[in-house]
Protein backbone atom coordinates (compact mmCIF):
# COMPACT_ATOMS: atom_id res chain seq x y z
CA UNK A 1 0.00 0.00 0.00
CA UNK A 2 2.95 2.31 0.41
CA UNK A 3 4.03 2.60 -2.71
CA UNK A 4 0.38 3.12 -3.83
CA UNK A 5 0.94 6.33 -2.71
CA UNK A 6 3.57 7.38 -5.26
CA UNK A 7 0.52 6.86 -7.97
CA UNK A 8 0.45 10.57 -8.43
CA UNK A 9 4.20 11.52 -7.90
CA UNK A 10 4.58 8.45 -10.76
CA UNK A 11 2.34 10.55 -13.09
CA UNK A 12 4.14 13.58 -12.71
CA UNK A 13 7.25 12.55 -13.33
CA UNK A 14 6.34 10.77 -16.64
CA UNK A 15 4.78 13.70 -18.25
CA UNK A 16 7.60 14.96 -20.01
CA UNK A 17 7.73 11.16 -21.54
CA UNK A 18 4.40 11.38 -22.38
CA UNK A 19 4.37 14.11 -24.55
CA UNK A 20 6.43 12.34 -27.47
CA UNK A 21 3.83 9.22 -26.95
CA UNK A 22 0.90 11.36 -28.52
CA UNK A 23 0.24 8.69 -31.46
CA UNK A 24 0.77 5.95 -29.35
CA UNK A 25 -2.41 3.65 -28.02
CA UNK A 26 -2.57 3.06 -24.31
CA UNK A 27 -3.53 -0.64 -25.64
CA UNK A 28 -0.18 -1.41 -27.22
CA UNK A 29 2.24 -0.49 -24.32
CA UNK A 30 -0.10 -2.89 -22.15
CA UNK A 31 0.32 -5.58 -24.74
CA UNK A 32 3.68 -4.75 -25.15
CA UNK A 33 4.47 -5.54 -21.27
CA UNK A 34 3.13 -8.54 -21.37
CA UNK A 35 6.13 -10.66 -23.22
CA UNK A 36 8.22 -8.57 -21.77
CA UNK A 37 6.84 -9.41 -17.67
CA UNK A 38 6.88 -13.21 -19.30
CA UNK A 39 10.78 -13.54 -20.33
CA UNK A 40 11.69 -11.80 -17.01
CA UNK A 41 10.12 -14.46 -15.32
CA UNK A 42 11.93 -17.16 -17.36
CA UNK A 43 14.77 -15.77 -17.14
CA UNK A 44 14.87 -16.07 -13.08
CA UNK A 45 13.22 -19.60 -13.78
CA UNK A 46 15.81 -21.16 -15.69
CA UNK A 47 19.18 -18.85 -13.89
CA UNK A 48 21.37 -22.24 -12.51
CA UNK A 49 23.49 -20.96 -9.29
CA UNK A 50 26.44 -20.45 -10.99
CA UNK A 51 28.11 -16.47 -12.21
CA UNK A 52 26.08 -17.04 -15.50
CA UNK A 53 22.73 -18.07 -13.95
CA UNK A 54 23.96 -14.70 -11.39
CA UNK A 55 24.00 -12.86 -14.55
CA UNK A 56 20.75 -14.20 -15.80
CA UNK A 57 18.73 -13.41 -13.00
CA UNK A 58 19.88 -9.65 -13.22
CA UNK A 59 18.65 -9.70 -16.64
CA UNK A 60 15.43 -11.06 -15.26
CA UNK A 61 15.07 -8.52 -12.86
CA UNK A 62 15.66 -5.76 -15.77
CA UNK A 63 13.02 -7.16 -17.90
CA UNK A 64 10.33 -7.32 -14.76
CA UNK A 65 11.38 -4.14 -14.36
CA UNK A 66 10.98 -2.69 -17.51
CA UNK A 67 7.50 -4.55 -17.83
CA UNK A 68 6.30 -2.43 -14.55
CA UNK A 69 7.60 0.85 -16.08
CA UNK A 70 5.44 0.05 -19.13
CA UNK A 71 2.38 -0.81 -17.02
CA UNK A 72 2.65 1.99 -15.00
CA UNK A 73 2.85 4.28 -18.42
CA UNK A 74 -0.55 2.56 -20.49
CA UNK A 75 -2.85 4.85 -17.54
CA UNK A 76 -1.41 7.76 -17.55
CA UNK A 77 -1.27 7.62 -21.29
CA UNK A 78 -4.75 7.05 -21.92
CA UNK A 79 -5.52 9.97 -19.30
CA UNK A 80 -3.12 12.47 -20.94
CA UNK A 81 -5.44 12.26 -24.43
CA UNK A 82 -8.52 11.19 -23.67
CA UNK A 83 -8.05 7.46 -24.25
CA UNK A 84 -9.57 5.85 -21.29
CA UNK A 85 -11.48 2.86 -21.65
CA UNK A 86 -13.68 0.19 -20.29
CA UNK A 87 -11.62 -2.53 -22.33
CA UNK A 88 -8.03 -0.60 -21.61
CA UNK A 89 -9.05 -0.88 -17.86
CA UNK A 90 -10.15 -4.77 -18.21
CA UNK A 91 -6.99 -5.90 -20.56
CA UNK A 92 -4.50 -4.00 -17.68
CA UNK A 93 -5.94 -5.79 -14.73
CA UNK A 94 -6.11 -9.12 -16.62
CA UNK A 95 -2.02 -8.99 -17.42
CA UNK A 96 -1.47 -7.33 -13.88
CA UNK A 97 -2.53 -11.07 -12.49
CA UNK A 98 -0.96 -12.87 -15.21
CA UNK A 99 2.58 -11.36 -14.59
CA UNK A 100 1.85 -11.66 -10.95
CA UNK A 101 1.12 -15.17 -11.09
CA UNK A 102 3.82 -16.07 -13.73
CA UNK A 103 6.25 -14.32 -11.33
CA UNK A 104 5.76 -16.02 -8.26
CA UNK A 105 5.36 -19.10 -9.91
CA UNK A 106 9.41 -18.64 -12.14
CA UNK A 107 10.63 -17.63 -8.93
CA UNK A 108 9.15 -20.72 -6.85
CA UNK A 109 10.35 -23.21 -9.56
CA UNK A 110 13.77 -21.80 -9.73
CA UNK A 111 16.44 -23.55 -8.39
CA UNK A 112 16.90 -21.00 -5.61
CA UNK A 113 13.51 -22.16 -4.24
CA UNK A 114 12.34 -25.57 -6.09
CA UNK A 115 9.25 -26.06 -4.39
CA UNK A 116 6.70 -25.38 -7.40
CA UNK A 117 3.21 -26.49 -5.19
CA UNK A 118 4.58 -23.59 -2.67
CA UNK A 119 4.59 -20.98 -6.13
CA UNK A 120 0.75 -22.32 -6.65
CA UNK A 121 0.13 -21.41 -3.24
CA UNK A 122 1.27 -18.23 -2.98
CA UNK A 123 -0.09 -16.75 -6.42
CA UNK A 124 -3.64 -18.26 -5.66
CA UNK A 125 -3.78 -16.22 -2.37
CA UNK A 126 -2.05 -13.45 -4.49
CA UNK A 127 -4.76 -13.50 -6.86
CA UNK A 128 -7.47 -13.78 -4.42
CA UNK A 129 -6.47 -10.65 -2.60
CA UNK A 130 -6.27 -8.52 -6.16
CA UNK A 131 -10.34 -10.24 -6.99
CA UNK A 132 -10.94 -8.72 -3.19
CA UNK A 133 -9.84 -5.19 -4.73
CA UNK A 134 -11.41 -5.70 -8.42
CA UNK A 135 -14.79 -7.29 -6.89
CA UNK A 136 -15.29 -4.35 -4.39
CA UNK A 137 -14.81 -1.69 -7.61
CA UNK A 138 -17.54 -3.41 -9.50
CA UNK A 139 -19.82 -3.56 -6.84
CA UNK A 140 -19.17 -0.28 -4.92
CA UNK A 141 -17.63 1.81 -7.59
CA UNK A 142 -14.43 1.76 -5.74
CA UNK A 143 -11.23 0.28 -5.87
CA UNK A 144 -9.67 -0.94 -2.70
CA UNK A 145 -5.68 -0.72 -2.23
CA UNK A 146 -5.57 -1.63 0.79
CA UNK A 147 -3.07 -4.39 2.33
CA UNK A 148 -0.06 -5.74 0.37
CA UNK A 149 -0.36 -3.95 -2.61
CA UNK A 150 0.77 -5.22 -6.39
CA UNK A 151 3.92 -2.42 -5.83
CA UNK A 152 4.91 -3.15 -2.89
CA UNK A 153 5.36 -7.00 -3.77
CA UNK A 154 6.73 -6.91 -7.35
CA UNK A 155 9.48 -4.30 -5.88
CA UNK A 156 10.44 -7.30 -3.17
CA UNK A 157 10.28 -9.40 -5.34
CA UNK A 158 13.06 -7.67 -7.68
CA UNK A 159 14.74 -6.84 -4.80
CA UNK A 160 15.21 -10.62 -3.48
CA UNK A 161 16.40 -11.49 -7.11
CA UNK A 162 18.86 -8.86 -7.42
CA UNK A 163 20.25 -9.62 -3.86
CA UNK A 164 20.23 -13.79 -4.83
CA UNK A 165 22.10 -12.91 -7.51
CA UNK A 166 24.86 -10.76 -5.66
CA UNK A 167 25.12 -13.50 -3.23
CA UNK A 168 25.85 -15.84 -5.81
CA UNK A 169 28.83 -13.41 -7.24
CA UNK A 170 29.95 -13.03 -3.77
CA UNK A 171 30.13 -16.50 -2.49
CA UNK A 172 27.16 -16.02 0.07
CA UNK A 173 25.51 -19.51 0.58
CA UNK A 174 21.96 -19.99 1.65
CA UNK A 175 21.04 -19.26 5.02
CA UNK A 176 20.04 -22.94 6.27
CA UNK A 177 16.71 -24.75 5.78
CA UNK A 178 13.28 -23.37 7.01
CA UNK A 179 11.81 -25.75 9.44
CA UNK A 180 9.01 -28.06 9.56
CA UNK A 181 7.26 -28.69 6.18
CA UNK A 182 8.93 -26.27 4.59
CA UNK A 183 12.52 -27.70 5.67
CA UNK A 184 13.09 -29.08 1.97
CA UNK A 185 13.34 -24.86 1.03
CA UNK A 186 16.36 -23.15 1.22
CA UNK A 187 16.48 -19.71 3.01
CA UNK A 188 17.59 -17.18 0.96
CA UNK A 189 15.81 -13.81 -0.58
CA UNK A 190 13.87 -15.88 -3.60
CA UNK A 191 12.27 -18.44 -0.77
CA UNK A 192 11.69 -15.66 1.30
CA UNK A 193 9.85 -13.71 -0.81
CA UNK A 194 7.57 -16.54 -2.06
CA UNK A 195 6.71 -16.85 2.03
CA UNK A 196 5.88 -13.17 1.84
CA UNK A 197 3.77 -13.11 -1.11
CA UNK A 198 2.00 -16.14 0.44
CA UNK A 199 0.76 -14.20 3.72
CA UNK A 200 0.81 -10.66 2.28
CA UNK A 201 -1.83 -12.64 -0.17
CA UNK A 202 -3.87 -13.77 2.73
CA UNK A 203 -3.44 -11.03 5.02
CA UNK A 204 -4.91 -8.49 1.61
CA UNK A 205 -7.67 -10.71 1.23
CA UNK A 206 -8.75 -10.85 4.91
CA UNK A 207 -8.06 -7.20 4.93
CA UNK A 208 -9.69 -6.45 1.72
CA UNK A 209 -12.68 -8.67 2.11
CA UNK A 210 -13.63 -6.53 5.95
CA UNK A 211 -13.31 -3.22 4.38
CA UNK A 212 -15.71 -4.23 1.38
CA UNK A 213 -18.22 -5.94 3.99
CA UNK A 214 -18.31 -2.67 5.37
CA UNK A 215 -18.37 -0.32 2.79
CA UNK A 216 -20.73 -2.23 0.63
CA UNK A 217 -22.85 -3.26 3.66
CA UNK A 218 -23.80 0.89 3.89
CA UNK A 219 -24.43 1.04 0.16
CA UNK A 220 -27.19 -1.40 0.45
CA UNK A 221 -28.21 0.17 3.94
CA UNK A 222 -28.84 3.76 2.07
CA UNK A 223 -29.88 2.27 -1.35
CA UNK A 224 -31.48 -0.91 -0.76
CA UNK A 225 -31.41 -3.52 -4.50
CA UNK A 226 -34.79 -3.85 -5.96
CA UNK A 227 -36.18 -7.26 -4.56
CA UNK A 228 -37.78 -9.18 -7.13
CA UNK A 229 -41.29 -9.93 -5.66
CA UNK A 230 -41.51 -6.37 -4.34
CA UNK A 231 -43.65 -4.90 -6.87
CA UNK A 232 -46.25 -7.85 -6.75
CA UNK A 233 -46.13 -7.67 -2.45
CA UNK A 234 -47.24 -3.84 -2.81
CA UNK A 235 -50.08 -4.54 -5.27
């Protein structure tokens, strides 16, 4: 949720960019950071833990990064010239949980974590705390950021891959085994940052699904739905 709060700072600082992007659609950067968001993920996904797979996991992190620049560029380009759109809107959200999901899960299967039912995990509570913030827009009209926001995890999540792959370059081995039924995962940034997505997931949904209860609870106290057998009861 922190970094939510940049959302306006963000736009600010890309109008100068988006001044030469006149005559292009908000439709084709989104497209265009889909592949992108893909190969960064593969990269990570297929980096062995040697200086090369080091090296590939940088370039991993570049491309995820460069996939986030371009989705944080398709709004403010639509808004700049009058392109917003109903579909726009519907085709960024759906890659938003694609890359999400594709992320945790290239990072999970890695060799740095290896446990690929653990990936599954983690971007089903992922995606179930972004539905909590989608469903609660197209019901009450209003999107809810709170909890651990999209942000706030993708920029962990380069994070941990940038630091696995210093560590690597450095000599630094992993940190042990976690315990219990986890103890088959090395501890390291990568596992780490699965774990995190997995209860910042949960902990956004729980979160999430209160403050819609609430919020959607007082719509229907001050503007009840029309009950079908209503009109018949009054006759």
């Amino acid at each position: 949720m922190a970094l939510e709060k940049l959302r306006s700072a963000w736009e600010d600082i890309l109008n100068p960019v988006l001044g030469s992007l006149s005559g292009v659609k908000p439709s084709t950067v989104t497209w265009v950071a889909l592949p992108i968001g893909i190969l960064g993920g593969l990269a990570v996904l297929t980096a062995e833990d040697s200086a090369y797979g080091a090296n590939m996991l940088f370039g991993g992190a570049l491309l995820i990064i460069m996939a986030m620049i371009l989705d944080g560029l398709d709004g403010p380009l639509a808004r700049k010239y009058g392109n917003v759109t109903r579909w726009g809107d519907y085709l960024d959200h759906t890659f938003d949980r694609l890359l999400d999901a594709v992320w945790i899960l290239c990072i999970s299967g890695s060799v740095f974590v290896g446990d690929f039912t653990l990936g599954l995990v983690a971007a089903w509570v992922t995606l179930l705390g972004s539905y909590m913030g989608t469903q609660a827009q197209a019901v009450a009209g209003s999107r809810n950021y709170r909890g651990f926001s999209r942000a706030d995890r993708t920029i962990l999540s380069i994070v941990a891959i940038f630091l696995t792959g210093i560590f690597i370059h450095a000599g630094v081995e992993d940190f042990g085994m976690f315990p219990g039924i986890l103890d088959h995962i090395p501890i390291n940034p990568m596992s780490v940052i699965v774990l995190i997505s997995a209860f910042g997931g949960l902990w956004t949904f729980l979160v999430r699904f209160q403050q819609a209860k609430t919020e959607i609870s007082r719509i229907d106290s001050e503007d009840p739905l029309p009950q079908p057998n209503q009109s018949s009861e009054d006759e």
